[in-house]
Protein backbone atom coordinates (compact mmCIF):
# COMPACT_ATOMS: atom_id res chain seq x y z
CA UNK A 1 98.12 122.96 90.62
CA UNK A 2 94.41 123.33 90.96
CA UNK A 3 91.88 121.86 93.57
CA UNK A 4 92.70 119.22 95.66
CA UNK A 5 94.68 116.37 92.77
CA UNK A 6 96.11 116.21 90.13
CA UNK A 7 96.73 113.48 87.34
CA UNK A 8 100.02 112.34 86.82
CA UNK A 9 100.47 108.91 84.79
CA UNK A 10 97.29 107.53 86.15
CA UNK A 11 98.39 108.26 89.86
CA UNK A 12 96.80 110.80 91.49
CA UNK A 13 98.40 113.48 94.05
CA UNK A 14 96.84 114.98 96.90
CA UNK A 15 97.66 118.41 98.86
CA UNK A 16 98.66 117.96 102.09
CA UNK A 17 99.09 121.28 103.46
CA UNK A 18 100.21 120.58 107.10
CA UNK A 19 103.28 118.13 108.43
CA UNK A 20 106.60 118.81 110.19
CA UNK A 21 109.40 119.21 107.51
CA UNK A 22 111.82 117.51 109.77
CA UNK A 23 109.59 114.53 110.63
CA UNK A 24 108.54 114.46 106.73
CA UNK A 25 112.07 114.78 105.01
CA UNK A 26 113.59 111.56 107.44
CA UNK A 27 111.72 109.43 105.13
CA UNK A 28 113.25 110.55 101.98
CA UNK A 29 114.66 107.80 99.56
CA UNK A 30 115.66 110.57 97.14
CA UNK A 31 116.75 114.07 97.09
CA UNK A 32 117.27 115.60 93.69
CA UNK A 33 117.24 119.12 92.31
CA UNK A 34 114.40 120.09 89.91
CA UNK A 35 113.45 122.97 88.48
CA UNK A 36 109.63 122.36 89.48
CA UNK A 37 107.07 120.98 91.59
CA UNK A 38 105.91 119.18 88.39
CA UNK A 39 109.49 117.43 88.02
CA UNK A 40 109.84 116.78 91.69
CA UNK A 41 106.04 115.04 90.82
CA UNK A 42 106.95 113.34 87.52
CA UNK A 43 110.03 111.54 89.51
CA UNK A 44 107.60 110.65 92.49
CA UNK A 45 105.43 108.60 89.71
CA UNK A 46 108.47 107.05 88.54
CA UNK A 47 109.77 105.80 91.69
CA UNK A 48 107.83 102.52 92.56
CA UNK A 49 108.97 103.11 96.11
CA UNK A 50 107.76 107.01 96.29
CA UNK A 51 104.31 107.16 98.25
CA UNK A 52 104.82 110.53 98.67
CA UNK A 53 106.98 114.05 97.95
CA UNK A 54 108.04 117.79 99.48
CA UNK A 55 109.50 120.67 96.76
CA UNK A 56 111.12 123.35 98.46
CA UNK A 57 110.54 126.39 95.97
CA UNK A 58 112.98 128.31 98.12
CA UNK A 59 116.04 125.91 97.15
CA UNK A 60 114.55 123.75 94.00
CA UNK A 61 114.70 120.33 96.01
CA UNK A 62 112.79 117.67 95.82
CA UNK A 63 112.35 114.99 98.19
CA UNK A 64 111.10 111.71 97.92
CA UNK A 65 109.25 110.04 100.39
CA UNK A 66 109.02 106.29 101.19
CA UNK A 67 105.58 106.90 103.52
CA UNK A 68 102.04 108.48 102.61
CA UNK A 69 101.20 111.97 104.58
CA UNK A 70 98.05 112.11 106.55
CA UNK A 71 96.37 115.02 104.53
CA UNK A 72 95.70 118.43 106.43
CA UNK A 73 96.13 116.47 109.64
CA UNK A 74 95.00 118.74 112.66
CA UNK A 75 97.41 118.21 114.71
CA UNK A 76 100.70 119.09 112.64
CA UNK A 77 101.79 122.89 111.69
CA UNK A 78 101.10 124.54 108.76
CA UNK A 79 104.36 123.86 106.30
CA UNK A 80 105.83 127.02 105.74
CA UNK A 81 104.89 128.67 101.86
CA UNK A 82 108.08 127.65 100.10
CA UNK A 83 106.95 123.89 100.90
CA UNK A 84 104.61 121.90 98.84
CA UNK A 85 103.87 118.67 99.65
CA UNK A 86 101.90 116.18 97.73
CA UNK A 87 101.14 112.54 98.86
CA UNK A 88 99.26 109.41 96.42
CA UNK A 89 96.19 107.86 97.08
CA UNK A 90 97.91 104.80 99.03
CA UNK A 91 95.20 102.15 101.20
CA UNK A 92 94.93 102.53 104.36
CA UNK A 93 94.44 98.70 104.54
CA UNK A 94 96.12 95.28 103.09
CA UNK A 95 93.53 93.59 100.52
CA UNK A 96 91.10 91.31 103.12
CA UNK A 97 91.81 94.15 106.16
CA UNK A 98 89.01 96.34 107.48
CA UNK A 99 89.97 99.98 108.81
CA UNK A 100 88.96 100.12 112.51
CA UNK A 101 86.63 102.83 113.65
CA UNK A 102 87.67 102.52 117.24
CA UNK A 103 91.05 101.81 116.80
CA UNK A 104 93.33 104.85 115.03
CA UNK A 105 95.54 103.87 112.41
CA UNK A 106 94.58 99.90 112.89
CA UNK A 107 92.98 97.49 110.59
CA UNK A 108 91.77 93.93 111.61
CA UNK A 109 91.65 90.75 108.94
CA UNK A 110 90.23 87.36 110.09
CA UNK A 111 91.55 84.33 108.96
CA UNK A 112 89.30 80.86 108.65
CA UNK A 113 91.54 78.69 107.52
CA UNK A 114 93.41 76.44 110.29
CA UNK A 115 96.84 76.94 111.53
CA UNK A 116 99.22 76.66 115.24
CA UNK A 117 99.97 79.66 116.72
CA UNK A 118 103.84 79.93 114.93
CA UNK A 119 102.02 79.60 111.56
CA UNK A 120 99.22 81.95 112.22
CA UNK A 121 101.98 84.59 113.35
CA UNK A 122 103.79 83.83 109.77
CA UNK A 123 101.01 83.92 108.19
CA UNK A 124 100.29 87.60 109.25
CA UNK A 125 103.19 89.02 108.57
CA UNK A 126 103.38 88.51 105.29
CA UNK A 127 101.26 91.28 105.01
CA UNK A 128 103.49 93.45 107.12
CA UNK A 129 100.92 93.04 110.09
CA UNK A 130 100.87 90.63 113.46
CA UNK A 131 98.39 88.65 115.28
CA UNK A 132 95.81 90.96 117.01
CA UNK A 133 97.18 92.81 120.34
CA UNK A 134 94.31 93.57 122.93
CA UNK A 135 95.91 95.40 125.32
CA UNK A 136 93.03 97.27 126.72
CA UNK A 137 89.43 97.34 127.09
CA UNK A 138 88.29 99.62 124.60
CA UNK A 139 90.56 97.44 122.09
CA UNK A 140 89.03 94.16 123.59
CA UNK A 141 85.44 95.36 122.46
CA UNK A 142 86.88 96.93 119.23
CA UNK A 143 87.62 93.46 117.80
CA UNK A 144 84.48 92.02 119.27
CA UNK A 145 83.08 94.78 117.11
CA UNK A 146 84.72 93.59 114.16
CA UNK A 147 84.22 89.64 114.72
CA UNK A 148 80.44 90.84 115.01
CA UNK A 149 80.63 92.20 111.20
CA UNK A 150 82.18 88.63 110.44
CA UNK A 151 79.09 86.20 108.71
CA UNK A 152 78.65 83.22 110.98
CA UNK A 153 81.75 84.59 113.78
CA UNK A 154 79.55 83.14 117.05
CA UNK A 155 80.70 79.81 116.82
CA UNK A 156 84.39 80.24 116.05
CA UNK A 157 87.59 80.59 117.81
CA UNK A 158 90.81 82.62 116.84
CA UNK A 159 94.38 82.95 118.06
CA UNK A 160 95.19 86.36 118.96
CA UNK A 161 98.59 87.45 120.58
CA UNK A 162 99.63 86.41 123.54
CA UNK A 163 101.12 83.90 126.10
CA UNK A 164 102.27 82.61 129.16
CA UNK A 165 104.75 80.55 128.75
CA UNK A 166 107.40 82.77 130.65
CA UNK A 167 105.70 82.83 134.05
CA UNK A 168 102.44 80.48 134.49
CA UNK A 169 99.05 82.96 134.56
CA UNK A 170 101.24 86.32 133.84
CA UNK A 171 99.94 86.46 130.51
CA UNK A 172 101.86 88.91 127.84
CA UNK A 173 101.71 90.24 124.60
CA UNK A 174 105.08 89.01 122.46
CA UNK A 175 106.28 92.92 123.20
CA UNK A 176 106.15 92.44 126.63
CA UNK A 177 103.21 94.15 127.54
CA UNK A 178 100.27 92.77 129.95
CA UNK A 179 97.37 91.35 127.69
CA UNK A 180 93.85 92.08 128.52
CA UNK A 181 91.83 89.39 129.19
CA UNK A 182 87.83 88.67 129.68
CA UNK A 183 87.97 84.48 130.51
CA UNK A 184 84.87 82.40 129.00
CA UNK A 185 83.44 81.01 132.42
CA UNK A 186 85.50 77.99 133.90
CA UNK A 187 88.67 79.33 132.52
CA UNK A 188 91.47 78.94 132.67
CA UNK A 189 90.78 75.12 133.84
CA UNK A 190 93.41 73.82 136.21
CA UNK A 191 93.75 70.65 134.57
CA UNK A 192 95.29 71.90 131.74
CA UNK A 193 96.70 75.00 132.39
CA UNK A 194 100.47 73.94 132.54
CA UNK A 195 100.44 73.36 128.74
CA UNK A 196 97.93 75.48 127.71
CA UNK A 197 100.23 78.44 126.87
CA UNK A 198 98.70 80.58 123.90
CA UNK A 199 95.59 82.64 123.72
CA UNK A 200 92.50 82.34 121.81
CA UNK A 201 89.48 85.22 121.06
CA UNK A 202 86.49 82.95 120.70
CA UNK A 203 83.24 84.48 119.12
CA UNK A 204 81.27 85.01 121.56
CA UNK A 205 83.58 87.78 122.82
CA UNK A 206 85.49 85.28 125.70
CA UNK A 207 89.25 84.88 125.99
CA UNK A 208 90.53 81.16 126.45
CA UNK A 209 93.90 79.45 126.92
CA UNK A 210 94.87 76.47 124.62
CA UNK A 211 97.99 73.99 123.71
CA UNK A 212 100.34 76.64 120.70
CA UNK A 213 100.38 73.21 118.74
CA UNK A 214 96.46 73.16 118.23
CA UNK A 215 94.63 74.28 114.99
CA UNK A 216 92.08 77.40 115.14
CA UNK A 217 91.65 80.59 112.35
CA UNK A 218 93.57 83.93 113.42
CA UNK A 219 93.31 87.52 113.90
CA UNK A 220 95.61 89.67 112.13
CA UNK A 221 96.08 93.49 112.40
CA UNK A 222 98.38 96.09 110.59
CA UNK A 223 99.40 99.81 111.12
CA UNK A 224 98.67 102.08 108.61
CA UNK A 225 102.33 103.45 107.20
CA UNK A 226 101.38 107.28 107.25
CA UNK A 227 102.99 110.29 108.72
């Protein structure tokens, strides 16, 4: 098809030269028989929900995929010859997300505008993503990284996942998993602790607890949707 795209109907199609077929065909939302990688291509372009496609040469068939494929990702096989796989040029990230450059496969948007906790967590998935999980260290400073690229960040406060509501102090992530926490000095107070069941990221890099009914912006993140 020559070097690494090609044009078809103002879409263009990349190579990807390495990818379990298995893994890759799971996602198919079409199989067809075509004569060509070109047809199996043109049907691709016509298929709103096609991000991506494999031809078998061997048996003319063409499936279409519902995901992107990482392109010539290290750490998948070489497809065999008789499979040619082509994937679109498909965002990593939402509109408003940033890729992260410590975090694989993970993009961060911040939100400014004021909601509770429910409403921030509706408010990110509409965009297929969820309020920030810091489940680690390395993550921890990987948003502080990102807050820090965020004009005038120091002074504000965000709602990031987590709770302990369940059991008082065993703070969780919604999937169950512990949540890492750095506490701004004096925190959590013991005055208020009993009601102060949701998690905030302020900008200054501190964790701190607060009532789920109170106002603050949000951090959202999404996966990429890539194989």
């Amino acid at each position: 098809m020559g070097g690494n795209g090609r044009e078809f109907q103002h879409f263009t199609l990349h190579r990807a030269t390495r990818g379990d077929y298995n893994e890759l065909v799971s996602f198919a939302i079409e199989t067809k028989k075509v004569v060509s990688v070109i047809k199996c291509s043109a049907s691709c372009l016509t298929n709103k929900y096609c991000a991506s496609l494999v031809f078998d040469s061997d048996s003319n068939q063409c499936y279409l995929l519902s995901r992107g494929i990482s392109l010539n990702d290290p750490s998948k096989s070489y497809l065999s010859t008789n499979l040619i796989a082509y994937t679109q040029d498909i965002p990593k990230c939402s509109v408003g997300y940033e890729e992260s450059p410590f975090v694989p496969d993970t993009c961060f948007k911040a939100h400014h505008d004021q909601k509770n906790k429910k409403d921030a967590e509706e408010e990110c998935k509409k965009d297929n993503g969820f309020l920030v999980q810091i489940d680690s260290v390395a993550k921890h400073y990987a948003v502080i990284q990102f807050m820090q690229s965020i004009t005038g960040s120091a002074g504000l406060l965000f709602f990031i996942d987590g709770s302990d509501e369940i059991a008082e102090d065993d703070w969780r992530l919604s999937d169950g998993r512990p949540l890492y926490i750095q506490w701004h000095i004096g925190e959590p107070a013991l005055c208020c602790k009993h009601f102060e069941d949701c998690m905030i990221l302020l900008g200054n890099g501190y964790n701190n607890d607060v009532d789920c009914t109170s106002k603050s912006g949000f951090l959202c993140e999404q996966r990429f949707q890539i194989i």
